[in-house]
C-alpha atoms as a PDB file:
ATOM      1  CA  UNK A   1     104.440  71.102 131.529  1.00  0.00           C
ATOM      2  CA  UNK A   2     102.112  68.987 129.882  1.00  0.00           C
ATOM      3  CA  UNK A   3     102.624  65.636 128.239  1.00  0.00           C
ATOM      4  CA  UNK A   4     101.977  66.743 124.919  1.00  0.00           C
ATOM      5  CA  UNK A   5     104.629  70.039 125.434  1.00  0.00           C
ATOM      6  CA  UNK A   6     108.538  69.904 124.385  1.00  0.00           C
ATOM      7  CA  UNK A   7     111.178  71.956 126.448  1.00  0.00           C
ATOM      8  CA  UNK A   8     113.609  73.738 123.553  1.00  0.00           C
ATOM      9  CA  UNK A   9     116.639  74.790 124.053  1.00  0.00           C
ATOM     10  CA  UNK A  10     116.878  77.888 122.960  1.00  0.00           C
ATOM     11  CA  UNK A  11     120.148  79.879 124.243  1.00  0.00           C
ATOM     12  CA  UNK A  12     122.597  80.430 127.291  1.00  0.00           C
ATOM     13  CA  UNK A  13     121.127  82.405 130.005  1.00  0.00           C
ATOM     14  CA  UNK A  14     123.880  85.011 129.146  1.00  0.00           C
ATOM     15  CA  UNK A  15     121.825  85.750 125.769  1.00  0.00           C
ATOM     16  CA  UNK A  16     119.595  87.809 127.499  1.00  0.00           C
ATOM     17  CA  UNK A  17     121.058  90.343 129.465  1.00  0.00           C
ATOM     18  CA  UNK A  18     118.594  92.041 132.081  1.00  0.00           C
ATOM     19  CA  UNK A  19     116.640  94.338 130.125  1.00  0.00           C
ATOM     20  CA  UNK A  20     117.584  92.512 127.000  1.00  0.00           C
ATOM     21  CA  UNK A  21     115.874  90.393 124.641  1.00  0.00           C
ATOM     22  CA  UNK A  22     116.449  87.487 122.498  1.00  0.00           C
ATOM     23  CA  UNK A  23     114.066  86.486 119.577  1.00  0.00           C
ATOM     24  CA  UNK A  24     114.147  83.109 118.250  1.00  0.00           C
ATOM     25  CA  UNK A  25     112.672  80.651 115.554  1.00  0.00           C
ATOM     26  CA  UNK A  26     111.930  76.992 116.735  1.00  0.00           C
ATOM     27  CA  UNK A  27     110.493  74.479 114.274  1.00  0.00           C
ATOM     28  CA  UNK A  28     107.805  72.524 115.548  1.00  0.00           C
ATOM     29  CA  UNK A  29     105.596  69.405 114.062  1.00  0.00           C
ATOM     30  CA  UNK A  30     103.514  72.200 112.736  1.00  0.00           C
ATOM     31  CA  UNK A  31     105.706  74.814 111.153  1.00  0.00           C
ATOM     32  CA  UNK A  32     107.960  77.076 113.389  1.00  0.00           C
ATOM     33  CA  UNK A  33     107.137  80.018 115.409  1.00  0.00           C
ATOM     34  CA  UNK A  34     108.997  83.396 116.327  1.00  0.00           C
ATOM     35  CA  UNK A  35     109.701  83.956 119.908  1.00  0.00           C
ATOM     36  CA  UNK A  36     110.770  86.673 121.578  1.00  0.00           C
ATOM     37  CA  UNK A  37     112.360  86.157 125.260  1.00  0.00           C
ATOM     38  CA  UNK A  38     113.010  88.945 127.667  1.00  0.00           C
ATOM     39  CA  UNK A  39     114.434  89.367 131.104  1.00  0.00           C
ATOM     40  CA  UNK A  40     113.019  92.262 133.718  1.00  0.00           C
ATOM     41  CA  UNK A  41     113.242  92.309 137.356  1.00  0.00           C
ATOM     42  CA  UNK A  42     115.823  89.346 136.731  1.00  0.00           C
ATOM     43  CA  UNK A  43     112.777  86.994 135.532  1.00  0.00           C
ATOM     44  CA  UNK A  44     112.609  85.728 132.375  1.00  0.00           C
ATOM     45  CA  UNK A  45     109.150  86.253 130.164  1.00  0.00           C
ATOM     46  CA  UNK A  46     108.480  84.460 126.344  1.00  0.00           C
ATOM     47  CA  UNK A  47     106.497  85.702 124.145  1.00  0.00           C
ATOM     48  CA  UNK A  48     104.829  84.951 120.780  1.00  0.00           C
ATOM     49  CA  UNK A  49     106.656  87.380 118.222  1.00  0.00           C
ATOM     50  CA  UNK A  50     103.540  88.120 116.654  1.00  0.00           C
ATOM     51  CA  UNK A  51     101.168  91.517 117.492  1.00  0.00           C
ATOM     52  CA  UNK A  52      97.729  91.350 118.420  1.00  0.00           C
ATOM     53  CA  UNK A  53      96.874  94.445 116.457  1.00  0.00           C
ATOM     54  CA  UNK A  54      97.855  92.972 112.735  1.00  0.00           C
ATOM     55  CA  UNK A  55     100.392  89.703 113.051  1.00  0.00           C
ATOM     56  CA  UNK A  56     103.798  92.074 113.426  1.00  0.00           C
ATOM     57  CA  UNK A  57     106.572  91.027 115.071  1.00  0.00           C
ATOM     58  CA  UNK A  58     105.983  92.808 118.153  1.00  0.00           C
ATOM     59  CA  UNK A  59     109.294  91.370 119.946  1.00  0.00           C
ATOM     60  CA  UNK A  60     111.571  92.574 117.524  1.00  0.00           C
ATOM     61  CA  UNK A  61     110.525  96.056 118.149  1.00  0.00           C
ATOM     62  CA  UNK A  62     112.366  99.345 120.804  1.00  0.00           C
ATOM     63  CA  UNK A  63     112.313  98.338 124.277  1.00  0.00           C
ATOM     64  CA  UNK A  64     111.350 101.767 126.327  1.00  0.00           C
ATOM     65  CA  UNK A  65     110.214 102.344 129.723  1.00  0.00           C
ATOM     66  CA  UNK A  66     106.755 103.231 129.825  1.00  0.00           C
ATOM     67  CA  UNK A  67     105.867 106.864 129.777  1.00  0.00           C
ATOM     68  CA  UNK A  68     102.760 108.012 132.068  1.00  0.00           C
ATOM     69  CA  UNK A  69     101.574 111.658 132.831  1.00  0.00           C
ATOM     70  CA  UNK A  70     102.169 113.167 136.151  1.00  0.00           C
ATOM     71  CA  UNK A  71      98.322 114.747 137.421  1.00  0.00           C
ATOM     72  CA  UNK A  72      98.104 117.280 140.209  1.00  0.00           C
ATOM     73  CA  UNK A  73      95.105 117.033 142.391  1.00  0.00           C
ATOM     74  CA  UNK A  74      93.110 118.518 140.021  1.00  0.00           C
ATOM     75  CA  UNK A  75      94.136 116.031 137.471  1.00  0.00           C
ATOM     76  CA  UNK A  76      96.157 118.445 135.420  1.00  0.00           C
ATOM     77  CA  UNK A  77      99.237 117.721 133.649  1.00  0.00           C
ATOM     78  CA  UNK A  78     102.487 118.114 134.654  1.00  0.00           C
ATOM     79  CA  UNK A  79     104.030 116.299 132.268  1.00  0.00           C
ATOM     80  CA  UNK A  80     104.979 112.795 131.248  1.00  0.00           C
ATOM     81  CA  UNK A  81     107.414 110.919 132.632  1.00  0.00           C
ATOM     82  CA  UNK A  82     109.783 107.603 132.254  1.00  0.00           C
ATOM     83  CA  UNK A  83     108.482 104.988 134.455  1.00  0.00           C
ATOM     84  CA  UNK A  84     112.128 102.629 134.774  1.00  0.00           C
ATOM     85  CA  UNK A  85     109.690 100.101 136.390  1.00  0.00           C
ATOM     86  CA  UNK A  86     107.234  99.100 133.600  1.00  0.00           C
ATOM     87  CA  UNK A  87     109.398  98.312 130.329  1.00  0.00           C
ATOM     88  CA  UNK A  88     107.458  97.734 126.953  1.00  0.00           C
ATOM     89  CA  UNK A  89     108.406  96.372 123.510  1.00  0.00           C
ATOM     90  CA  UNK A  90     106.822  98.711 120.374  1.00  0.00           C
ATOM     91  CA  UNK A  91     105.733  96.555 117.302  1.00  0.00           C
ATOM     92  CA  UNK A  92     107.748  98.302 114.634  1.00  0.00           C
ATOM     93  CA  UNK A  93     104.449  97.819 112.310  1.00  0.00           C
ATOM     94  CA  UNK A  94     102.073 100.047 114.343  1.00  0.00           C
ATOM     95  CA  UNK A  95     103.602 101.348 117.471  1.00  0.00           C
ATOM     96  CA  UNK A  96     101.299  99.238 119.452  1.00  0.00           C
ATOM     97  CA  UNK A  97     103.379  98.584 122.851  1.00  0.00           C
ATOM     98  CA  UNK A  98     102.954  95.812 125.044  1.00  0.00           C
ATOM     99  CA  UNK A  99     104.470  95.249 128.759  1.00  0.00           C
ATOM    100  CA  UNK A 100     107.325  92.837 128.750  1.00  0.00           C
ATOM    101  CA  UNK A 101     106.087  91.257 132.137  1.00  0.00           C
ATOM    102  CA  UNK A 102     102.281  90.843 131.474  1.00  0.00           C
ATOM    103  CA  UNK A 103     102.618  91.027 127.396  1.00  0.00           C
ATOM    104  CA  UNK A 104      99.111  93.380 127.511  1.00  0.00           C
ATOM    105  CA  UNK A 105      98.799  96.202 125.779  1.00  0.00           C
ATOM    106  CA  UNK A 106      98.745  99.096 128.575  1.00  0.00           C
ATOM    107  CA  UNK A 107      95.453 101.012 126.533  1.00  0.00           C
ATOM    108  CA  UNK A 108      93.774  97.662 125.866  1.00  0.00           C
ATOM    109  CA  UNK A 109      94.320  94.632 127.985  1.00  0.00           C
ATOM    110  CA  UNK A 110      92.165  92.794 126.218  1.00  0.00           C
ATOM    111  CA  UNK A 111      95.111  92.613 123.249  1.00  0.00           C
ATOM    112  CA  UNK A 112      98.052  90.365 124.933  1.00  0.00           C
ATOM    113  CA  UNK A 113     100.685  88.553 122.906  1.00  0.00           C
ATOM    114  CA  UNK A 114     100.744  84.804 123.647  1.00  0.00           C
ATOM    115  CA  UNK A 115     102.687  83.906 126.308  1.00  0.00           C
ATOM    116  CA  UNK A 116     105.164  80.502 126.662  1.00  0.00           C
ATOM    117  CA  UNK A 117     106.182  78.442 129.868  1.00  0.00           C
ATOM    118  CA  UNK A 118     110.137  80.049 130.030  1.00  0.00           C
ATOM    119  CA  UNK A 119     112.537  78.381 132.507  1.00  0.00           C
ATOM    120  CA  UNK A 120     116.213  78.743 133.237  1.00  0.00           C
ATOM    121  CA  UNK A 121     118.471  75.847 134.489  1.00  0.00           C
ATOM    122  CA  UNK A 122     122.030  75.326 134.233  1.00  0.00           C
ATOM    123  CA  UNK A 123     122.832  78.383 132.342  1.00  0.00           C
ATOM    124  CA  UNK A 124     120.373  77.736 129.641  1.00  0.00           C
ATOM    125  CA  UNK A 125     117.180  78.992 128.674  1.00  0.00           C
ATOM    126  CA  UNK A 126     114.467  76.948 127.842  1.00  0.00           C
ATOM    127  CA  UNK A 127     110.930  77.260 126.489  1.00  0.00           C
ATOM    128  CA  UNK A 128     107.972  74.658 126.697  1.00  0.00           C
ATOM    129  CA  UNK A 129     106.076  74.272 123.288  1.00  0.00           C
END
């Protein structure tokens, strides 16, 4: 954390169940912002609640797994599948999905939402802002 960054308060660690999300507002000097904090693989990940594509509020969207396509050796199909270890969050705007781990966009990694320093301590999760 840097000098010039707050650590908020922003729920019991119990808020976000694994797999789960919480999405919260947090006033700051300059406004508020909309976060959206998520737990996978028993880590916790915050994230800007605002899409890359056009400003939607990405974290507020369906958590899925990520579906991929199963390729023979000749790269045909065989169908997609659920992949239980990737999970995404779908902007409900535009259906642009983004990993909840690395917040890219799995067709364009060079759209990301913003990411936030998350810790957990004492049953409470906090965010640096």
């Amino acid at each position: 954390m840097t000098t010039t960054e707050r650590l908020v308060d922003v729920g019991a660690s119990q808020d976000v169940p694994e797999r789960g999300r919480l999405v919260v507002e947090i006033s700051t000097d300059a406004g508020s912002v909309t976060l959206g904090i998520f737990r996978f693989g028993g880590r916790l990940h915050a994230w800007e609640n605002r899409c890359a594509h056009q400003g939607g509020p990405a974290c507020q969207g369906r958590i899925v797994s990520r579906v991929s396509e199963r390729l023979d050796d000749e790269q045909r199909s065989l169908g997609l599948r659920f992949d239980e270890d990737t999970m995404h969050v779908v902007c409900p705007w535009h259906g642009f999905e983004y990993d909840v781990v690395t917040g890219r966009h799995p067709g364009r990694p060079d759209l990301a939402l913003r990411s936030l320093p998350v810790s957990e301590d004492g049953g409470r999760i906090r965010v640096a802002l």
